[in-house]
Protein backbone atom coordinates (compact mmCIF):
# COMPACT_ATOMS: atom_id res chain seq x y z
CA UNK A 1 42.39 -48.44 -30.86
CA UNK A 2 40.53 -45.17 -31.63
CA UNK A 3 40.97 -42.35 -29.17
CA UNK A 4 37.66 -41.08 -27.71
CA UNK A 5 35.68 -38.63 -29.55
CA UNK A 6 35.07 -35.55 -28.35
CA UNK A 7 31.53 -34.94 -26.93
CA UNK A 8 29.58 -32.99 -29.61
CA UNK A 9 29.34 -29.04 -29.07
CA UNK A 10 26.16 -27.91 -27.13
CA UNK A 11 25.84 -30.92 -24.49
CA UNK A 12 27.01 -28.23 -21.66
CA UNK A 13 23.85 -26.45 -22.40
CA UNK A 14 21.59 -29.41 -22.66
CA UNK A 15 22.49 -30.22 -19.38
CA UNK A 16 22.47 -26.68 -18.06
CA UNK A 17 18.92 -26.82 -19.35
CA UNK A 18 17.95 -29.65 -18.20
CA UNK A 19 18.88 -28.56 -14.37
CA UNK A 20 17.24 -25.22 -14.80
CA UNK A 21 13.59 -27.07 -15.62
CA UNK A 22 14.60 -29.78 -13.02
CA UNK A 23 15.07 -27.26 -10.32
CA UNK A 24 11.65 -25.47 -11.59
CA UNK A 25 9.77 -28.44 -11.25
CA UNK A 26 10.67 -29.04 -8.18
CA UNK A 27 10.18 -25.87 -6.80
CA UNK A 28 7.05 -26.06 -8.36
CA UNK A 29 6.30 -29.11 -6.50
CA UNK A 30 7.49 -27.54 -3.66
CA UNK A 31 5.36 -24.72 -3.54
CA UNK A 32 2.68 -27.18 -4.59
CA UNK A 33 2.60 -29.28 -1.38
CA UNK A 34 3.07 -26.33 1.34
CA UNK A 35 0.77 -25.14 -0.76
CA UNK A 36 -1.61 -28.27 -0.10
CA UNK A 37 -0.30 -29.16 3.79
CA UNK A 38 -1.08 -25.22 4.63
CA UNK A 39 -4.81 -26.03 3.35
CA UNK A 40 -5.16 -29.03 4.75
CA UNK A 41 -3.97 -27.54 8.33
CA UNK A 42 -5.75 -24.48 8.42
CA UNK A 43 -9.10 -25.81 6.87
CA UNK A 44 -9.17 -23.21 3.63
CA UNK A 45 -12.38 -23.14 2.03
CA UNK A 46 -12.24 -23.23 -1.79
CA UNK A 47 -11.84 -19.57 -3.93
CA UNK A 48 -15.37 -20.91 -5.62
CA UNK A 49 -17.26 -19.39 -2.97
CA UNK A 50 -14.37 -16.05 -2.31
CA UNK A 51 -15.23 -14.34 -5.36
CA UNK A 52 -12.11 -13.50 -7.64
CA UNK A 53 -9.03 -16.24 -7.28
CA UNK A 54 -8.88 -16.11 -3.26
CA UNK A 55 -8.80 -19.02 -0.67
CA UNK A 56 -9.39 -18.52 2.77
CA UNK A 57 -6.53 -19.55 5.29
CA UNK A 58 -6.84 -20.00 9.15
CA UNK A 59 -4.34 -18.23 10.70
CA UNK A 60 -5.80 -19.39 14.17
CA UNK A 61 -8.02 -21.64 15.12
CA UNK A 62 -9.91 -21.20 18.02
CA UNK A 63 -12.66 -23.48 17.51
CA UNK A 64 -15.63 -20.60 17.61
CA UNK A 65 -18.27 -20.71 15.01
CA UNK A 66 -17.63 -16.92 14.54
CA UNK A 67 -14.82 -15.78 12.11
CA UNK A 68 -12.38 -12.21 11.93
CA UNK A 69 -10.62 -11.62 8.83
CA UNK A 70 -7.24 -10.01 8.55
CA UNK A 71 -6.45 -8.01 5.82
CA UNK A 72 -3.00 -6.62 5.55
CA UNK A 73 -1.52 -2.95 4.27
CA UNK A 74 2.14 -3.25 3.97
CA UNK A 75 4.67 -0.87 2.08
CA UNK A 76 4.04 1.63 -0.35
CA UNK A 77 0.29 1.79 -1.49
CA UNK A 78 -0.25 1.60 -4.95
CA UNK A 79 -1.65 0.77 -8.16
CA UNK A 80 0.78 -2.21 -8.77
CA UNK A 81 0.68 -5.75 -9.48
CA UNK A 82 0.30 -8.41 -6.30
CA UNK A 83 2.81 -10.86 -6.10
CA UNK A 84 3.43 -13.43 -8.97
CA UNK A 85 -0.49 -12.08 -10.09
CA UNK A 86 -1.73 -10.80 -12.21
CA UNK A 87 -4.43 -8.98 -9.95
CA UNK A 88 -3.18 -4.96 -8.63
CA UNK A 89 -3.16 -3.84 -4.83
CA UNK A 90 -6.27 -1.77 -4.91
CA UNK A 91 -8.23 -5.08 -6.75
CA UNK A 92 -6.72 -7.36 -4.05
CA UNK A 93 -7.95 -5.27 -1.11
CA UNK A 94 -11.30 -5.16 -2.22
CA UNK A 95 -11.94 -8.77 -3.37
CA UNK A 96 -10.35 -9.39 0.34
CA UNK A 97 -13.51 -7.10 1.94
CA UNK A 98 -15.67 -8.47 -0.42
CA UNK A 99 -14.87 -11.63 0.63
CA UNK A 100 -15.35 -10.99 4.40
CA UNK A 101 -18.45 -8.94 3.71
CA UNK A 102 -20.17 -12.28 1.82
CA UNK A 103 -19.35 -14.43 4.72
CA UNK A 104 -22.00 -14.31 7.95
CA UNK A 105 -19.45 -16.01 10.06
CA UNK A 106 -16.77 -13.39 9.65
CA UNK A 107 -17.97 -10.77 12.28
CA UNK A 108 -15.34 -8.24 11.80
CA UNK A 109 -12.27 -6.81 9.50
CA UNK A 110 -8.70 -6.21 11.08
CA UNK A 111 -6.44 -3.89 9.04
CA UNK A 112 -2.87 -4.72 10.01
CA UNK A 113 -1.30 -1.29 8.69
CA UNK A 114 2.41 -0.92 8.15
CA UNK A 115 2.67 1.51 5.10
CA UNK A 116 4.38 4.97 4.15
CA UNK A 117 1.43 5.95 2.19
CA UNK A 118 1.67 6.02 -1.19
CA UNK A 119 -0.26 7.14 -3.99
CA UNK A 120 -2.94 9.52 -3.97
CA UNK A 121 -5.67 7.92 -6.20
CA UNK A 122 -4.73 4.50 -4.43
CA UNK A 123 -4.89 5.86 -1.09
CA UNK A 124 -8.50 6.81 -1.85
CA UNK A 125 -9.96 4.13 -3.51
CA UNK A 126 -9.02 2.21 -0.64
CA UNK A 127 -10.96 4.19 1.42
CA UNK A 128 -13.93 4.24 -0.83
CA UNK A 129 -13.41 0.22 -0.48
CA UNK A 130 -13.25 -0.23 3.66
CA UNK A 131 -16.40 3.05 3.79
CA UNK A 132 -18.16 1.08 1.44
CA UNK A 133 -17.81 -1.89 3.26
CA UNK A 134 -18.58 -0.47 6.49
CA UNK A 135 -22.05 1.17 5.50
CA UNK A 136 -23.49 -2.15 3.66
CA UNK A 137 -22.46 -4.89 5.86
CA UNK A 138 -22.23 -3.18 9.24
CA UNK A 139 -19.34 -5.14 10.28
CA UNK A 140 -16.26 -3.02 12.22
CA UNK A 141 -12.76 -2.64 10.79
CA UNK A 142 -10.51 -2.44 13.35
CA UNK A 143 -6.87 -0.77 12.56
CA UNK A 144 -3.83 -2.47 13.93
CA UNK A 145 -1.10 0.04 13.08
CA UNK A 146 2.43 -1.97 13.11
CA UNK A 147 5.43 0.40 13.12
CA UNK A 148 4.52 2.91 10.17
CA UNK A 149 0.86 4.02 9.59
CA UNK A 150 1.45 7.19 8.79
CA UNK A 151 0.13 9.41 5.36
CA UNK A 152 -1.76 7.49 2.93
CA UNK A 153 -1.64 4.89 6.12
CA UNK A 154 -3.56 6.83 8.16
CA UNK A 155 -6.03 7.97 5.19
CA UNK A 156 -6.99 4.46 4.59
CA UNK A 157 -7.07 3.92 8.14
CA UNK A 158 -9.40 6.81 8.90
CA UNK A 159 -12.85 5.71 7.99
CA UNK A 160 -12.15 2.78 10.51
CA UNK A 161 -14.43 2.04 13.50
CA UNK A 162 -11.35 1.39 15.62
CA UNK A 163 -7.70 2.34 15.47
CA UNK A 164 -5.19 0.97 17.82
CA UNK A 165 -1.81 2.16 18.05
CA UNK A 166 1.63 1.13 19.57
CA UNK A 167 2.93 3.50 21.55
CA UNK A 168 5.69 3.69 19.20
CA UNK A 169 4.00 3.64 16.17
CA UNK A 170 5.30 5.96 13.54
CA UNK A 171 1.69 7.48 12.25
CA UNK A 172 0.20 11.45 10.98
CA UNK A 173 1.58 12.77 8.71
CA UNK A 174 -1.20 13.93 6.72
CA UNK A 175 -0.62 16.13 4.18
CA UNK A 176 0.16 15.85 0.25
CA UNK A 177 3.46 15.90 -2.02
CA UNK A 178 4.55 16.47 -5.48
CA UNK A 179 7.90 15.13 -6.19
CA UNK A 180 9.98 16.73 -9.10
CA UNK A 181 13.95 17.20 -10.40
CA UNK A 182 14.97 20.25 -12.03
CA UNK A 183 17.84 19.47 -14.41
CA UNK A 184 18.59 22.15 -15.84
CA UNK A 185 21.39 23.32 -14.42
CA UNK A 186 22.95 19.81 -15.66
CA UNK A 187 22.17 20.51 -19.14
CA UNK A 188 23.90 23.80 -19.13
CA UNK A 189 27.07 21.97 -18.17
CA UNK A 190 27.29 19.67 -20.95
CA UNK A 191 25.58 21.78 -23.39
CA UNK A 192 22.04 20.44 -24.25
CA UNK A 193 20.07 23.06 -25.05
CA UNK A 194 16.04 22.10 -25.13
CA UNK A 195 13.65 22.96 -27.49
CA UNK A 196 10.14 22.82 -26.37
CA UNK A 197 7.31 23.57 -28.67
CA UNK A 198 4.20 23.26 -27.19
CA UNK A 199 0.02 24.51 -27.71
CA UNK A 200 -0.21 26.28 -24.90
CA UNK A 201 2.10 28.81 -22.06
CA UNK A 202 1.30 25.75 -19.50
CA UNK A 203 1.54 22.96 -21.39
CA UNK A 204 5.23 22.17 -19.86
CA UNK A 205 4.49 22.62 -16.36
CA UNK A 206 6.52 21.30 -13.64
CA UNK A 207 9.09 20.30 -16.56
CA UNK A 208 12.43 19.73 -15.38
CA UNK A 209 14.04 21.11 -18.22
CA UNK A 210 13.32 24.87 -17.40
CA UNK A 211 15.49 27.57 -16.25
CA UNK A 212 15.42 28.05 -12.55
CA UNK A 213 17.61 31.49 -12.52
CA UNK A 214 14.40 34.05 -12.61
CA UNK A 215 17.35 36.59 -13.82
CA UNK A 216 17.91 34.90 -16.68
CA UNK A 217 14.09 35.20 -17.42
CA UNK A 218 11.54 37.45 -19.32
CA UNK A 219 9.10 39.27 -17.34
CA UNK A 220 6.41 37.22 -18.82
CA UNK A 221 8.32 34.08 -18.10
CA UNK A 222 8.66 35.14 -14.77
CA UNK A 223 4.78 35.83 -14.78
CA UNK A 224 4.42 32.08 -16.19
CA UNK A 225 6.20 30.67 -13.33
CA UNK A 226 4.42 32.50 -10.60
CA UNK A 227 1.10 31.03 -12.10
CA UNK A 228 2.30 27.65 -12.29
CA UNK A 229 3.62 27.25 -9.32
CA UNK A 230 -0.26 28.94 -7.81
CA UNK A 231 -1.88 26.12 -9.84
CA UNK A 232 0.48 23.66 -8.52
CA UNK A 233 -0.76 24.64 -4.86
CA UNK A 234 -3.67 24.96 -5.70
CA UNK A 235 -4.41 21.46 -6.64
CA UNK A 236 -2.26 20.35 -3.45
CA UNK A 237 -4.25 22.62 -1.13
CA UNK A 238 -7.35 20.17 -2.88
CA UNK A 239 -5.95 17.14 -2.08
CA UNK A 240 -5.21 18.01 1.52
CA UNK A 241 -8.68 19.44 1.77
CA UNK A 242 -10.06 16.14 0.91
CA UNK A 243 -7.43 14.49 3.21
CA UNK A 244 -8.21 16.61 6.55
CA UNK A 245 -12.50 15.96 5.49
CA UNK A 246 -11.78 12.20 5.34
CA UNK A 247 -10.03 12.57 8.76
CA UNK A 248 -13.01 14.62 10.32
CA UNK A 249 -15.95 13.06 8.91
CA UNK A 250 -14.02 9.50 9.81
CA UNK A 251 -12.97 9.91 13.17
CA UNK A 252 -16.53 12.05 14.48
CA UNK A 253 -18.32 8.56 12.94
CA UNK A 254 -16.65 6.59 14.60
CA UNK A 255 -16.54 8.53 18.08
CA UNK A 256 -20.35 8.71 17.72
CA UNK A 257 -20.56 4.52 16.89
CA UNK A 258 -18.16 3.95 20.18
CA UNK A 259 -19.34 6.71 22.49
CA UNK A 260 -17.43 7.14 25.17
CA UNK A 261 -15.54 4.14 25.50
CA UNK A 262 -13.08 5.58 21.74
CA UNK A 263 -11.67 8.49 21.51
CA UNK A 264 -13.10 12.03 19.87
CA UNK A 265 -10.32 14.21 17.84
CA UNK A 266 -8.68 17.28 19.94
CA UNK A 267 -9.83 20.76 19.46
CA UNK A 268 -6.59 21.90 17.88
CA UNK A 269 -6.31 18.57 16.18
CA UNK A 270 -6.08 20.60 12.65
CA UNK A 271 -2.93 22.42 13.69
CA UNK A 272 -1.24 18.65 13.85
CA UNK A 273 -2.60 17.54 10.62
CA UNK A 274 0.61 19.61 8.92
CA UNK A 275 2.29 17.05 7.64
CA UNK A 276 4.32 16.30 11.06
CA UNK A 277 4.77 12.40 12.29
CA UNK A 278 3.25 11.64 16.09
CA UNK A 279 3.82 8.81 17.98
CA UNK A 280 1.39 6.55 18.68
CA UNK A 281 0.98 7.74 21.87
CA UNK A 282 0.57 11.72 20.60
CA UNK A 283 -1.79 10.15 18.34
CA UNK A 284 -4.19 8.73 20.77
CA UNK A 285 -3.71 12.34 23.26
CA UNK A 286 -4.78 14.61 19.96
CA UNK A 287 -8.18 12.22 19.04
CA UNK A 288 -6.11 10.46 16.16
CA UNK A 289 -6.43 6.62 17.39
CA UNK A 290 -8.73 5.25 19.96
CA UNK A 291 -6.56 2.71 21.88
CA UNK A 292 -2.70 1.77 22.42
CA UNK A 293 -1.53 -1.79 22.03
CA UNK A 294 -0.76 -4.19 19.30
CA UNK A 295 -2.54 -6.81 17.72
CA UNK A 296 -3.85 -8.58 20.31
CA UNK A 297 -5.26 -5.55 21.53
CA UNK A 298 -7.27 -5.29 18.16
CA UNK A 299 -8.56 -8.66 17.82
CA UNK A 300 -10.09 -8.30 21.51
CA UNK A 301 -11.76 -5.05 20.21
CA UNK A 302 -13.10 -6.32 17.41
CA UNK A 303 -14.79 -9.04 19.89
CA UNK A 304 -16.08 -6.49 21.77
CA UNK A 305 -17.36 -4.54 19.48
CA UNK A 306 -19.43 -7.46 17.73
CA UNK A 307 -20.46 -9.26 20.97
CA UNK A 308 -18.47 -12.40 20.65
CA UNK A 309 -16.28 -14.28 23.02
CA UNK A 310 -13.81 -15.93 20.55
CA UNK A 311 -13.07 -16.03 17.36
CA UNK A 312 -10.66 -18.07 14.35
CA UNK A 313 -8.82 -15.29 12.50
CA UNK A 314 -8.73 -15.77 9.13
CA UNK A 315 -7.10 -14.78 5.60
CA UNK A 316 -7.92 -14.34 1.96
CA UNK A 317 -4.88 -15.13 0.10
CA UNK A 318 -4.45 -15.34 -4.13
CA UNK A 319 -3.52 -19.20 -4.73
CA UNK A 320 -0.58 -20.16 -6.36
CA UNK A 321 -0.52 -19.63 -9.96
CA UNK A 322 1.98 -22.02 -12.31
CA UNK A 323 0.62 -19.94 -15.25
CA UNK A 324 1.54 -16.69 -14.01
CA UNK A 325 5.02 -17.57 -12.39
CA UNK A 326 6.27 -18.98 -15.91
CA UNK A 327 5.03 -16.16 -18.02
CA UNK A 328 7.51 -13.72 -15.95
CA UNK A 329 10.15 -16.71 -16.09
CA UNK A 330 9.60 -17.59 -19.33
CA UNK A 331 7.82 -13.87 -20.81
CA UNK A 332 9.53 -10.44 -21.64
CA UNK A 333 11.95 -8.94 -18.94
CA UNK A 334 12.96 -6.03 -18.45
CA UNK A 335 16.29 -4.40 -19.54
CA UNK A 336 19.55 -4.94 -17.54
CA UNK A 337 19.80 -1.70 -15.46
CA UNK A 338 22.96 -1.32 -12.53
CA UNK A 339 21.23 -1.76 -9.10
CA UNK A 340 22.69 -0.09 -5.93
CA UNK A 341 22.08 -2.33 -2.70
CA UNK A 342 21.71 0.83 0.05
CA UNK A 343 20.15 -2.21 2.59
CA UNK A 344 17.19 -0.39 2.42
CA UNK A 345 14.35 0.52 -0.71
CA UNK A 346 13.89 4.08 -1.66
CA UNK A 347 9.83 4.53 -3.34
CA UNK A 348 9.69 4.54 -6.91
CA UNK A 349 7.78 8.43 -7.03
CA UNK A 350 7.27 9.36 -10.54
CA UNK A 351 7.27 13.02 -11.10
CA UNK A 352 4.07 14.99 -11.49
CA UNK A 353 2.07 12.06 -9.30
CA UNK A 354 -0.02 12.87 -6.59
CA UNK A 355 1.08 11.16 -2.85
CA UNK A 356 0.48 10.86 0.17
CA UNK A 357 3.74 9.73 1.53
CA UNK A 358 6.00 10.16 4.76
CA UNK A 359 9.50 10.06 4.98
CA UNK A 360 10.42 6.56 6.54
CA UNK A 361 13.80 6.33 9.13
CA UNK A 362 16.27 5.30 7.24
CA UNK A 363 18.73 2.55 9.07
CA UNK A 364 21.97 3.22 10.02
């Protein structure tokens, strides 16, 4: 009798394969049928009609003919893809208002808020997108602020017709940063030298290769410095500019829209615009938001405010997209790189860029 031959080399992998596109497919399938059941229950209308690659999804039915859609802020505001899309944050937003603004049944807009801030130029093209909105379809965005509105939060949230608040929100701080390393000091311990040549005096601003001992400087250098670091400020004390005029011109709109029933901003409301955080609560005693509560609170406002008794709350989500998810299974990944798990995520600020950002609480 012959003894068994040994299974040919490679089957391990052919059935290590074959369980890696079995357990795709289903998940696949998976995703497929909530996918289908969550339509099916919540009566989505097709993305046809919802301009780019969104469906419309009840998230409560309350059998009115009358519609508010929900369109949600959350984490750091930025220029960066959506999900397993290929559509960025600042295109999602307004294809979501764009969306609401071509339905007549949707009365009103509810920003659920729960951001740091973020990026400058994101920051303000979202507010471009909800003024925008605002002006041509005269339908009220209400703000429901979760536990962090604050910075680029509150400058997206500004040009709102309503803000409400939790007493405990986490919200203000409205002011600018610029986020930079100097490493020079490491360089001169392991002894890399740089070499910078370069067109112009200014042309390596804010680089974090330069000396930061002025003694160890020529006068001129020292000159150099002191103008960079004017022009720096300079273009912060813009940015804020802009910043504290959205605030203004935002919340004086929308105290003349609500009369006296909102809220108009303090007085001194300029000395708190300094970059501090206020409570909820502060917020509402300094002009900043009109109302305290939660979300509940805002979805009765924004019945109030359009005249309406009831109405379903609905949601403008990107379908699922098979194409998408296997081009970043299947597509070009990134390198390996050692990841630290501190149970909470730090934002990604690249030097030199432009935020408006708070601090958040870090757990303990």
């Amino acid at each position: 009798m012959e003894p068994p031959k040994p299974p040919k080399g490679g089957s391990g992998w052919k059935i290590l394969s074959f369980l890696l596109i079995g357990l795709i497919v289903l998940w696949c399938l998976g995703r497929v049928m909530i996918h289908g059941v969550a339509s099916v229950a919540s009566h989505s209308r097709a993305s046809a009609d919802l301009g780019r690659n969104l469906e419309e999804v009840v998230l409560e039915h309350t059998n009115s003919d009358y519609k508010i859609a929900v369109v949600e802020v959350t984490g750091i505001i930025s220029g960066s893809e959506v999900g397993e899309s290929d559509m960025d944050f600042v295109t999602y937003i307004k294809e979501q208002f764009k969306a609401a603004a071509g339905d007549s049944d949707v009365k009103a807009v509810i920003l659920k808020v729960n951001s740091p801030g973020g990026e400058v130029m994101a920051s303000d093209e979202v507010y471009n997108i909800i003024r925008k909105f605002e002006d041509k379809s005269g339908k009220p965005v209400v703000v429901s602020m979760g536990s962090l509105a604050a910075s680029g939060g509150y400058y997206i949230s500004a040009p709102c017709r309503w803000i409400v608040a939790n007493e405990l929100t986490i919200t203000g701080s409205i002011g600018v940063i610029m986020h930079n390393y100097n490493y020079r000091l490491l360089f001169d311990k392991i002894g890399i030298r740089p070499q910078v040549i370069k067109s112009g005096r200014y042309k390596d601003m804010l680089s974090g290769e330069k000396e930061p001992d002025a003694e160890k400087l020529t006068p001129q250098e020292v000159k150099d410095r002191d103008e960079e670091e004017k022009m720096v400020q300079g273009l912060i004390d813009e940015t804020f500019s802009r910043f504290t005029n959205i605030v203004k011109s935002g919340r004086d709109w929308a105290a003349a829209k609500n009369g006296a029933e909102g809220t108009t901003l303090a007085a001194d409301w300029a000395d708190y615009a300094d970059g501090r955080i206020l409570s909820g609560k502060s917020a509402l005693k300094y002009g900043f938001v009109d109302e305290l509560g939660n979300f509940d609170t805002a979805v009765q406002r924004a019945q109030t405010l359009t005249h309406i008794s009831s109405a379903n709350l609905v949601e403008y989500r990107l379908p699922f997209n098979l194409g998408s998810l296997l081009s970043r299974v299947f597509g070009k990944t990134d390198s390996p790189a050692l990841k630290v798990d501190l149970g909470f995520d730090l934002p990604q600020l690249q030097a030199g860029q432009l935020y408006f950002l708070t601090p958040t609480v870090i757990p303990h």
